[in-house]
N, C-alpha and C. Protein backbone atom coordinates (compact mmCIF):
# COMPACT_ATOMS: atom_id res chain seq x y z
N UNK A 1 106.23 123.64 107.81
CA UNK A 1 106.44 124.15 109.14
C UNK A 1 106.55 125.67 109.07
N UNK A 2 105.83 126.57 109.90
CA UNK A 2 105.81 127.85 109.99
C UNK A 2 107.17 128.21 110.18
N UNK A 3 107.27 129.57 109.80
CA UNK A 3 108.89 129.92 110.18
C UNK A 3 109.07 131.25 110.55
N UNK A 4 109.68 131.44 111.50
CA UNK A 4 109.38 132.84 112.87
C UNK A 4 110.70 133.32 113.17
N UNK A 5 110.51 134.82 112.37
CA UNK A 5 111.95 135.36 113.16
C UNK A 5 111.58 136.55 114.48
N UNK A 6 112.55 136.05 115.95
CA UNK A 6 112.30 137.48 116.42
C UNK A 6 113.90 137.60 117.10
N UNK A 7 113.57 139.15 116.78
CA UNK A 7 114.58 139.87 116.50
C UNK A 7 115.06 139.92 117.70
N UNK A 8 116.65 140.08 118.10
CA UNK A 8 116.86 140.62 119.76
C UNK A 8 117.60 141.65 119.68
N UNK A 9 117.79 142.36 120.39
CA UNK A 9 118.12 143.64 120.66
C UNK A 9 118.37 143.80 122.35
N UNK A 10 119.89 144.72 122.52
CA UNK A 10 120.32 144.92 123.97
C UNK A 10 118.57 145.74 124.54
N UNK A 11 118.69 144.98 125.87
CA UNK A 11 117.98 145.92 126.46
C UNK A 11 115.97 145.06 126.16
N UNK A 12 116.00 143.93 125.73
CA UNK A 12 115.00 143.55 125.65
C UNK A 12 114.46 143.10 126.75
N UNK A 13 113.28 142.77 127.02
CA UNK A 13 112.73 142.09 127.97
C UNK A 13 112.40 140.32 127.98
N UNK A 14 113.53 139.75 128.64
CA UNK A 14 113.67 138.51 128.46
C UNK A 14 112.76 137.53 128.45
N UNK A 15 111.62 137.78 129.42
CA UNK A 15 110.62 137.02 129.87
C UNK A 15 109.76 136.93 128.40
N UNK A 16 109.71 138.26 127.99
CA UNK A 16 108.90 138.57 126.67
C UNK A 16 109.42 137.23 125.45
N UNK A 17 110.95 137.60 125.27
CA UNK A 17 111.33 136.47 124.11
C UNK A 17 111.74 135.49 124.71
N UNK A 18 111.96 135.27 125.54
CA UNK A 18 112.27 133.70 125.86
C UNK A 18 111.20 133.03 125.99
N UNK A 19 110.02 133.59 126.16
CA UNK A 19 108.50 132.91 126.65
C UNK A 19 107.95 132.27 125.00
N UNK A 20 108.45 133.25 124.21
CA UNK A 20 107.48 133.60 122.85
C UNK A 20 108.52 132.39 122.05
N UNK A 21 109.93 132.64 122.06
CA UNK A 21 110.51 131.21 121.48
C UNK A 21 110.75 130.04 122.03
N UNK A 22 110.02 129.41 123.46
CA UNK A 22 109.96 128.53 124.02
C UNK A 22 108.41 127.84 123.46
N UNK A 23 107.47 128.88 123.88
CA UNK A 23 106.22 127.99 123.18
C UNK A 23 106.38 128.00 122.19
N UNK A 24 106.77 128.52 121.01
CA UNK A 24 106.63 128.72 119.77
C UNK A 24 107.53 127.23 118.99
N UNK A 25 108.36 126.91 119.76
CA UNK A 25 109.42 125.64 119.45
C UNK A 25 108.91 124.24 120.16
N UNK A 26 107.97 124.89 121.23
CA UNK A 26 107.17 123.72 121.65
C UNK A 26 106.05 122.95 120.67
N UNK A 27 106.04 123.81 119.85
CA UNK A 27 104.37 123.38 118.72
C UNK A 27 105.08 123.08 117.20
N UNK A 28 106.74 122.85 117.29
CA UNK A 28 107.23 122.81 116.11
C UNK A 28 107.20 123.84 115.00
N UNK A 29 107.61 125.06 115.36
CA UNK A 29 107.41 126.16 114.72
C UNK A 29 109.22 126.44 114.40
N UNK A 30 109.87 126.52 113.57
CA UNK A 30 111.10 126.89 112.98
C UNK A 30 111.08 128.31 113.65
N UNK A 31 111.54 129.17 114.90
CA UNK A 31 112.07 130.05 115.09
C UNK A 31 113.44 129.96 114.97
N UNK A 32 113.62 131.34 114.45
CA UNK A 32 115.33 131.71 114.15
C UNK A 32 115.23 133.25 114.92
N UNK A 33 115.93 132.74 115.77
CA UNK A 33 116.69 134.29 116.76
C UNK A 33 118.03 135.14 115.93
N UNK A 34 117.36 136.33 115.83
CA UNK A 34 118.57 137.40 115.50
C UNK A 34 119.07 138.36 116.04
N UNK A 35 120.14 138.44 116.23
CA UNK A 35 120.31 139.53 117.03
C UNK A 35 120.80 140.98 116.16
N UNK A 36 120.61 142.19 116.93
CA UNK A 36 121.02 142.89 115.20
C UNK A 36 122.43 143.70 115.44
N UNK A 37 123.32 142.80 116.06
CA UNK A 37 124.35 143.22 116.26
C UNK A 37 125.12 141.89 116.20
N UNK A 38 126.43 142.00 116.35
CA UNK A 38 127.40 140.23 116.30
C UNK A 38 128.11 140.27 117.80
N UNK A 39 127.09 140.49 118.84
CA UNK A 39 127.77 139.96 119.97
C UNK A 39 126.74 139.22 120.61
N UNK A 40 126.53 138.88 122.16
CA UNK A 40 125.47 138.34 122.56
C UNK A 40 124.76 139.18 122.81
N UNK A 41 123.36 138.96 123.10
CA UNK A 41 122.50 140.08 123.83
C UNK A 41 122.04 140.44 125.23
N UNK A 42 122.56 141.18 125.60
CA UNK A 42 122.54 141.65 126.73
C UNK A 42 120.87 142.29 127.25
N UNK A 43 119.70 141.24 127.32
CA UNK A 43 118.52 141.42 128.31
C UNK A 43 118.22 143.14 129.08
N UNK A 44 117.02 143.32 129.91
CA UNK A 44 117.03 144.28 129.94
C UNK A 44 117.58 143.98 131.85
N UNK A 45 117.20 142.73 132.65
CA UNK A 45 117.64 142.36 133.35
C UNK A 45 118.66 142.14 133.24
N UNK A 46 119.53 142.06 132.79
CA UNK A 46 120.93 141.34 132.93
C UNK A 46 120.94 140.03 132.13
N UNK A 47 119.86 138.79 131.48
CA UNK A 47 119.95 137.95 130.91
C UNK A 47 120.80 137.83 129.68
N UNK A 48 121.76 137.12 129.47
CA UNK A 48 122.49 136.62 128.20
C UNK A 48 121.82 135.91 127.43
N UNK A 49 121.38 136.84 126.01
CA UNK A 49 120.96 135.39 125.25
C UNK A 49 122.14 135.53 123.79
N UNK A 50 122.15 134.35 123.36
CA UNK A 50 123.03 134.30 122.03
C UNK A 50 122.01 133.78 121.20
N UNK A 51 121.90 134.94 119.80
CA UNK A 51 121.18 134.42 118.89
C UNK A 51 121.51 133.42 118.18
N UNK A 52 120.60 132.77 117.57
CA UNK A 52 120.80 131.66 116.16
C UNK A 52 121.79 132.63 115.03
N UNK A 53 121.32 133.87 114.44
CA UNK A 53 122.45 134.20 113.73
C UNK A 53 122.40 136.04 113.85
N UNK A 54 123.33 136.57 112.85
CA UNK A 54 122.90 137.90 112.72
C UNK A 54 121.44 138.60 111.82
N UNK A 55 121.23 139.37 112.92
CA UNK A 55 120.30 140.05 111.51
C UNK A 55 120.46 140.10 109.85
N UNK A 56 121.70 140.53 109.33
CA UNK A 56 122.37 140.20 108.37
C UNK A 56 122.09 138.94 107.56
N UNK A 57 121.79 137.92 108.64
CA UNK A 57 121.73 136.91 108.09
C UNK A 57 120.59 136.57 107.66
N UNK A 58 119.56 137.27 107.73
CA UNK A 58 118.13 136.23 107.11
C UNK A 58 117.39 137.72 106.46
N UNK A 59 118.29 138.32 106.30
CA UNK A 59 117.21 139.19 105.38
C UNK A 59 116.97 139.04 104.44
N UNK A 60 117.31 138.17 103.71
CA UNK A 60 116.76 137.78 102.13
C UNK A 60 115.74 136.56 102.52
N UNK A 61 115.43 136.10 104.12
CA UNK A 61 114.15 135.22 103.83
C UNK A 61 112.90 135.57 104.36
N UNK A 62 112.16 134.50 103.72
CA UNK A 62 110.59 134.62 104.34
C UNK A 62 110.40 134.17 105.68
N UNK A 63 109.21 134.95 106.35
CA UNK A 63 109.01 134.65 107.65
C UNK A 63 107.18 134.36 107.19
N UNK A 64 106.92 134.36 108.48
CA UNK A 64 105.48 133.80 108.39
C UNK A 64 104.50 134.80 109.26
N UNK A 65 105.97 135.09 110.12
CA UNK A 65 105.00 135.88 111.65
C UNK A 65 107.01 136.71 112.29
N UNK A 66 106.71 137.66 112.32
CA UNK A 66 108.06 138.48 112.73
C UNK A 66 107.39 139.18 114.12
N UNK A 67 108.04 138.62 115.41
CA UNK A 67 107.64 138.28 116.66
C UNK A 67 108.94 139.63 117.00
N UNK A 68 108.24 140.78 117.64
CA UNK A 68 109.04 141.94 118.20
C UNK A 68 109.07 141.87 119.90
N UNK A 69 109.82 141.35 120.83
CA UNK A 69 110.02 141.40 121.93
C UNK A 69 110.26 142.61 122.06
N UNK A 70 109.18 143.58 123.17
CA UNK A 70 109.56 144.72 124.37
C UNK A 70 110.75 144.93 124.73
N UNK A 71 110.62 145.62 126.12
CA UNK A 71 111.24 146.08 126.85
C UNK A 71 112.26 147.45 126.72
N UNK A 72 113.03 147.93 127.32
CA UNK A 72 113.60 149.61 126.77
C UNK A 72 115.32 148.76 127.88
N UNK A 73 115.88 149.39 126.87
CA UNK A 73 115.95 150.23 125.35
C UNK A 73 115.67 149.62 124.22
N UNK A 74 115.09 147.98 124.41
CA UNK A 74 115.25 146.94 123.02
C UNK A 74 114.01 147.73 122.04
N UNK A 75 113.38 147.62 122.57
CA UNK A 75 111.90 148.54 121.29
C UNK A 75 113.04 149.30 121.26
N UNK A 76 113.56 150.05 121.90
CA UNK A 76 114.13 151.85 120.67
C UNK A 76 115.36 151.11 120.12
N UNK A 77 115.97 150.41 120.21
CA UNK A 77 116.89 149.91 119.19
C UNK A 77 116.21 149.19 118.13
N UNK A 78 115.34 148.06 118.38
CA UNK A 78 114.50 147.75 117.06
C UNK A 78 114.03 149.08 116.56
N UNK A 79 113.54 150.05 116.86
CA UNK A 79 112.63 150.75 116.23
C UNK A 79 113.59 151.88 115.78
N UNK A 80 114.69 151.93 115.75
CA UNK A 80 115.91 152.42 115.09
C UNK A 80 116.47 152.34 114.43
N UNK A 81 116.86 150.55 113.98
CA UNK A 81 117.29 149.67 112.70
C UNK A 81 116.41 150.27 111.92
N UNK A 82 117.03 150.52 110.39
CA UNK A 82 116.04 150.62 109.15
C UNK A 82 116.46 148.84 109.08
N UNK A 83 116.61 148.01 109.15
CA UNK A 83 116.56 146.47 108.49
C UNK A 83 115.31 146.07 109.39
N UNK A 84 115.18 146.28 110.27
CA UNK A 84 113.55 146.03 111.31
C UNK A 84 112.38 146.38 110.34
N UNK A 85 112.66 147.70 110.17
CA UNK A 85 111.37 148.23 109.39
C UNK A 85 111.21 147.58 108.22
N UNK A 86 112.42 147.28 107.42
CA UNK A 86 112.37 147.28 106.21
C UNK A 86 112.17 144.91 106.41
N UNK A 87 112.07 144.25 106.78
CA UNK A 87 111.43 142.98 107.16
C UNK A 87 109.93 143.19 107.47
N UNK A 88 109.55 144.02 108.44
CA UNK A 88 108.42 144.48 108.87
C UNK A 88 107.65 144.64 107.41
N UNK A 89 107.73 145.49 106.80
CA UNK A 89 107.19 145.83 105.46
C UNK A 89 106.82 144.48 104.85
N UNK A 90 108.38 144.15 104.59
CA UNK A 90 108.14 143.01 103.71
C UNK A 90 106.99 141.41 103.78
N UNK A 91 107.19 141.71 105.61
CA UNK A 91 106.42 140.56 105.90
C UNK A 91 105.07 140.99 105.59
N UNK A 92 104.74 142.03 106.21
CA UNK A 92 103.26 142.50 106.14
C UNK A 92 102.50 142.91 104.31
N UNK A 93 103.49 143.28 103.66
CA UNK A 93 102.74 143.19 102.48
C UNK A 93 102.69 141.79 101.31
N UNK A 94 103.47 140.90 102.04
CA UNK A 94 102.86 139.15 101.57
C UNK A 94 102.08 138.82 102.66
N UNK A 95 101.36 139.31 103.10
CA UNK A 95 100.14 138.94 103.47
C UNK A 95 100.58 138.02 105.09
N UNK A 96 101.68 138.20 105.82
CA UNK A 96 102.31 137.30 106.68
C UNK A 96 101.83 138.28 107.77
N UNK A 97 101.93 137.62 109.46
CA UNK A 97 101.86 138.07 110.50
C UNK A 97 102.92 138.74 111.41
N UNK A 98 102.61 140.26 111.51
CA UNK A 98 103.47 140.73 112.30
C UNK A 98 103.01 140.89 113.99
N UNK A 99 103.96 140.62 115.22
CA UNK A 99 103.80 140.87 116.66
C UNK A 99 104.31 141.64 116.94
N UNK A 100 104.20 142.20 117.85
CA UNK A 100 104.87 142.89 119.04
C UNK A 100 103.91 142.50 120.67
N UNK A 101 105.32 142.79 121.52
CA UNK A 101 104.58 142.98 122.54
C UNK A 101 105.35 144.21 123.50
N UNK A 102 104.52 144.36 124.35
CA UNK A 102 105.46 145.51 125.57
C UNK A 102 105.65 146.85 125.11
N UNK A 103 106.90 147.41 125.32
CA UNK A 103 106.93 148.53 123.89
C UNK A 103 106.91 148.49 122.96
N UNK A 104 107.16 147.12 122.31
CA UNK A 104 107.62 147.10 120.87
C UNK A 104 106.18 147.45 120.17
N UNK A 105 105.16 147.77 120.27
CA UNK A 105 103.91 148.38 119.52
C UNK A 105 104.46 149.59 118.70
N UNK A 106 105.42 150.12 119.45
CA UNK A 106 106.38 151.26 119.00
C UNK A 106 106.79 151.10 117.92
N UNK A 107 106.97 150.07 117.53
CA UNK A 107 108.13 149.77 115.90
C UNK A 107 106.69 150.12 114.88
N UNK A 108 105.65 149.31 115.49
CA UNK A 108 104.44 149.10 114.46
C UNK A 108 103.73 150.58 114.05
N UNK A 109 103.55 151.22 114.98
CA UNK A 109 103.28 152.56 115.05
C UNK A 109 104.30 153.33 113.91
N UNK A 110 105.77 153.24 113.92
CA UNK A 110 106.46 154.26 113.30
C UNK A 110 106.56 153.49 111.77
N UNK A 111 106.54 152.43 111.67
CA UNK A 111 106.40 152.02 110.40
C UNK A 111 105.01 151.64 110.00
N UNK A 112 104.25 152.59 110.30
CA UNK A 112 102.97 153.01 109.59
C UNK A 112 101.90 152.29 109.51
N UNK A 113 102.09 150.65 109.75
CA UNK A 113 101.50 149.47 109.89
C UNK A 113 99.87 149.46 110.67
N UNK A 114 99.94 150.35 111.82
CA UNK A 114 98.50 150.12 112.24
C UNK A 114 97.44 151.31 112.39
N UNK A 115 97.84 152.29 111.20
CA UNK A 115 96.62 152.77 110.68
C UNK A 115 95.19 152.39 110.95
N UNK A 116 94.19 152.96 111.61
CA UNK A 116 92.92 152.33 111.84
C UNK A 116 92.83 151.15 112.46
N UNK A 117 94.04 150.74 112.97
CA UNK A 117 93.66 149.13 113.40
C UNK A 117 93.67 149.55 115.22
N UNK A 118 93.76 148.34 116.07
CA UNK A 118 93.61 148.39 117.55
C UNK A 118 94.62 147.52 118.04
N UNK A 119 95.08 148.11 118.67
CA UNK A 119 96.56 147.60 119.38
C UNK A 119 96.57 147.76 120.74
N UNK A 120 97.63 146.89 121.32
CA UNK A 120 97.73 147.46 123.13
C UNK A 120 99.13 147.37 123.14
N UNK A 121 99.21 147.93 124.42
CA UNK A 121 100.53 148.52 124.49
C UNK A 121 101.06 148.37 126.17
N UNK A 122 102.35 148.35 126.28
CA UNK A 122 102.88 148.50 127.83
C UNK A 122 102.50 150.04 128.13
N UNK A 123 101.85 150.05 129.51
CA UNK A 123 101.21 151.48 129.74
C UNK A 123 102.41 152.72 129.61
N UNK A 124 102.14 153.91 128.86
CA UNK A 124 103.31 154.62 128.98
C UNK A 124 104.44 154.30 127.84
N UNK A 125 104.54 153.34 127.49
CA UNK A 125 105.43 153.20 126.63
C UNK A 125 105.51 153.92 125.06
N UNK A 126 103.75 154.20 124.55
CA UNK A 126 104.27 154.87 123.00
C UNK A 126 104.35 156.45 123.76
N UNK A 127 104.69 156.62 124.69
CA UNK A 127 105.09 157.99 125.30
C UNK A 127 104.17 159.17 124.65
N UNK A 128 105.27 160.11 123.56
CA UNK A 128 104.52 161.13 122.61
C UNK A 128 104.05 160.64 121.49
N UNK A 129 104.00 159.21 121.32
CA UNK A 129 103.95 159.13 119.80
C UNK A 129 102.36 159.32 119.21
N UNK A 130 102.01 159.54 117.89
CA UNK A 130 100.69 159.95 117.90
C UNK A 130 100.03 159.08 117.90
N UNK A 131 99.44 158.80 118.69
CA UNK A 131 98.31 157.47 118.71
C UNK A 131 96.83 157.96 117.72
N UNK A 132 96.89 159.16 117.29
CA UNK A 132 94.80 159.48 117.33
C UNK A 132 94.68 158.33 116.15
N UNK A 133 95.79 157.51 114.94
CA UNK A 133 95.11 157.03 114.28
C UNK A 133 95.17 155.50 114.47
N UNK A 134 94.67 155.23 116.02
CA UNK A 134 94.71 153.58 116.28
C UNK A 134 93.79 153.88 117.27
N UNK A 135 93.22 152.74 117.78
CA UNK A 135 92.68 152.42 119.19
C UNK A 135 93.51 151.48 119.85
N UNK A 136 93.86 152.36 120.72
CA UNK A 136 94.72 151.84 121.35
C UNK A 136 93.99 151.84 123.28
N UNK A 137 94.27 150.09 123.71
CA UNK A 137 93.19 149.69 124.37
C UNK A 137 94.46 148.92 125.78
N UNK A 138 93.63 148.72 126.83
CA UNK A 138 94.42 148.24 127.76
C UNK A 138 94.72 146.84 127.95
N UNK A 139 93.62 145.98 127.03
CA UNK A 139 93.47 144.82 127.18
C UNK A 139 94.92 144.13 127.09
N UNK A 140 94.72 142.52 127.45
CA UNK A 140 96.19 142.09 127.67
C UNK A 140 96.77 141.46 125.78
N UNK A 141 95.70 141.63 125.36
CA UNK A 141 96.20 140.84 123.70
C UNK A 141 95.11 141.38 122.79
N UNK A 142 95.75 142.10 121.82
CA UNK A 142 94.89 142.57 120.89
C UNK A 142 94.90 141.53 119.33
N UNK A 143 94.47 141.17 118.53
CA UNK A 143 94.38 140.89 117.66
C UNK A 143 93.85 141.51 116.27
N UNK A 144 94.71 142.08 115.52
CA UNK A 144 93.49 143.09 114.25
C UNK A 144 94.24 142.30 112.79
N UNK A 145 93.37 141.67 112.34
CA UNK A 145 93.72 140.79 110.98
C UNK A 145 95.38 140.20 110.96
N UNK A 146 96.45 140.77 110.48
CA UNK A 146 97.34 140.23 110.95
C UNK A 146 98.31 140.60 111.58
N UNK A 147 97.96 141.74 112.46
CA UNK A 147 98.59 141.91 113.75
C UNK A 147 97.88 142.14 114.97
N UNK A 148 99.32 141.43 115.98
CA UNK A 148 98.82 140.94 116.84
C UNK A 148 100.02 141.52 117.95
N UNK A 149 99.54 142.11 118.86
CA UNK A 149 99.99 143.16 120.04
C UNK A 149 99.42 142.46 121.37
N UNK A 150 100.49 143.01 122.51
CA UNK A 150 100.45 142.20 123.69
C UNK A 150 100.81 143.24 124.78
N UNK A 151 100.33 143.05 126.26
CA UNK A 151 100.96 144.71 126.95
C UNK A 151 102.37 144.38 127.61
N UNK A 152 102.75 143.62 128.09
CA UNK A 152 104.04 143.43 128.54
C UNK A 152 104.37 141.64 129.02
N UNK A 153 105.22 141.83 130.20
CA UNK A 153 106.10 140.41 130.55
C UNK A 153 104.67 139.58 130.78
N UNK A 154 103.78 140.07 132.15
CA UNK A 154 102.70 139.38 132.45
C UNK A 154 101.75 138.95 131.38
N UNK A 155 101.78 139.27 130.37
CA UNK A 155 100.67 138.49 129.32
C UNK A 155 101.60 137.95 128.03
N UNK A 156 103.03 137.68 128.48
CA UNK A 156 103.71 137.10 127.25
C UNK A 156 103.35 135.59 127.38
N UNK A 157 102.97 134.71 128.17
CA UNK A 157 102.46 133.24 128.17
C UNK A 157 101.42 133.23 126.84
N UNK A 158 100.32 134.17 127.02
CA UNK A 158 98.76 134.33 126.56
C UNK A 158 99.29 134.69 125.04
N UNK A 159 100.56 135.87 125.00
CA UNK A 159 100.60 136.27 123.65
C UNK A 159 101.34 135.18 123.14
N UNK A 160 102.36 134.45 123.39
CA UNK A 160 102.92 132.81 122.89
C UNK A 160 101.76 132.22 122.34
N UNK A 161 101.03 131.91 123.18
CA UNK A 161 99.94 130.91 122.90
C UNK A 161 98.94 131.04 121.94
N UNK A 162 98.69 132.12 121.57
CA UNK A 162 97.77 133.02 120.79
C UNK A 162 98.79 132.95 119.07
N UNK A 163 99.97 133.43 119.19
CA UNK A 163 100.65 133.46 118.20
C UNK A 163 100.63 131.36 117.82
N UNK A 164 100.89 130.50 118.63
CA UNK A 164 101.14 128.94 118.09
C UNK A 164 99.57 129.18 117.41
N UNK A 165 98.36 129.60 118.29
CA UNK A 165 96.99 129.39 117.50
C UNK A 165 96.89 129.86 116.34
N UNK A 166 97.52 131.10 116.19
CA UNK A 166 97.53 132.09 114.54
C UNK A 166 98.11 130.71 113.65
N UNK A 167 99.62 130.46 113.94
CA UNK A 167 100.09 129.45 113.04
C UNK A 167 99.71 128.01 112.76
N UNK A 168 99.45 127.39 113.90
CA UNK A 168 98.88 125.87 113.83
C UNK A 168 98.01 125.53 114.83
N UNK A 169 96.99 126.34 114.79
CA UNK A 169 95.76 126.10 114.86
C UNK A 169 95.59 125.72 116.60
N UNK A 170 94.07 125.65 116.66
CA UNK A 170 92.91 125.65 118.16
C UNK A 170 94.31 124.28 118.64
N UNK A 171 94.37 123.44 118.19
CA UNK A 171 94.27 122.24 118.76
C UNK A 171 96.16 121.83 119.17
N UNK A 172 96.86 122.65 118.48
CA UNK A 172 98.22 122.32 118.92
C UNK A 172 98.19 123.86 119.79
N UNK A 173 97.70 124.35 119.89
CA UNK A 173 97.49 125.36 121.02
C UNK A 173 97.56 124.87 122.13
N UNK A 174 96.12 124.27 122.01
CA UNK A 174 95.71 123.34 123.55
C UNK A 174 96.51 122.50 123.60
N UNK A 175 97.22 121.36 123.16
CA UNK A 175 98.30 120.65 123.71
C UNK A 175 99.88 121.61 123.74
N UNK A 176 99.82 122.38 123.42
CA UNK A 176 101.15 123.15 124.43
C UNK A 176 100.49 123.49 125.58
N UNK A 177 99.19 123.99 125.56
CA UNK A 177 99.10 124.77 127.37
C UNK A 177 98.98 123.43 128.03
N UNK A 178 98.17 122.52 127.65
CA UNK A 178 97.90 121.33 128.54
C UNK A 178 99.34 120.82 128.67
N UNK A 179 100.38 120.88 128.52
CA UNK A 179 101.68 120.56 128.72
C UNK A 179 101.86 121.15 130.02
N UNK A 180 101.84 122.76 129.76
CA UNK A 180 102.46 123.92 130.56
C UNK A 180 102.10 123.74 132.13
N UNK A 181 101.06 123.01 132.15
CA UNK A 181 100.00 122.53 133.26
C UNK A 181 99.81 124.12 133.97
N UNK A 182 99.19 124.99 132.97
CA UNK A 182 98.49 126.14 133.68
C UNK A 182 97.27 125.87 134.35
N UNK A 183 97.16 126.51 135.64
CA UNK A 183 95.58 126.63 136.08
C UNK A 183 94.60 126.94 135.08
């Protein structure tokens, strides 16, 4: 069974991770929610979520796919932790899948990760940061070998669904959406 950590952070965009660990648990995927603090997390709306454990707690394991939920201030607190970056690394140089969506493209950008590759982003969100060495595109889901970027709340369904396909394939894809009973 695949195994998926995403991280939470005050100030995230709920729709973003609650969407991404709802399908993702729908297709039998082991997500573990962290938060990187020891209280609950306080959404960028106002939503309460309580993680599975602390950040603290799973940094000595393997992930498969490290799923970065948006929204502000949560990207600038992920992208502030050195323990973010330093998972990030780790996942990406065993050959594992890193996400983001919304702002969080932001984390991927400062930890050096998408060099030459093509990413999308919530409009406005990498603000000053230097983009000249990415293509960076408007589309709603980018995919570049093993990362995979999304632009915000409205395409977190598409980026869920896309991430169950990365892990277990065309066909438990299609039976989560055929569940979801999307148009």
């Amino acid at each position: 069974m695949p195994k998926v950590l995403v991280p939470l952070a005050d100030g995230c965009e709920e729709l973003e991770a609650v969407t991404v660990i709802d399908l993702l648990r729908r297709a039998n995927i082991d997500v573990i929610t962290a938060s990187l603090r020891d209280a609950p997390v306080r959404c960028s709306r106002g939503t309460v979520l309580l993680a599975d454990k602390r950040l603290d707690e799973v940094m000595q394991e393997d992930f498969d796919l490290i799923v970065l939920p948006g929204g502000l201030p949560g990207a600038d607190h992920l992208n502030a932790d050195p323990r973010i970056h330093q998972l990030i690394r780790q996942t990406a140089a065993a050959g594992k899948y890193v996400a983001a969506i919304c702002a969080a493209p932001k984390v991927l950008l400062t930890n050096g990760l998408m060099g030459g590759r093509t990413l999308t982003a919530y409009p406005g969100s990498l603000g000053s940061m230097d983009t000249s060495a990415v293509t960076l595109t408007n589309n709603p889901l980018e995919v570049d070998g093993k990362i995979i970027t999304s632009r915000g709340p409205g395409t977190a369904m598409d980026f869920a669904l896309q991430l169950v396909e990365t892990l277990q394939g065309k066909a438990v894809r299609t039976q989560v959406e055929a569940a979801l009973q999307r148009p």
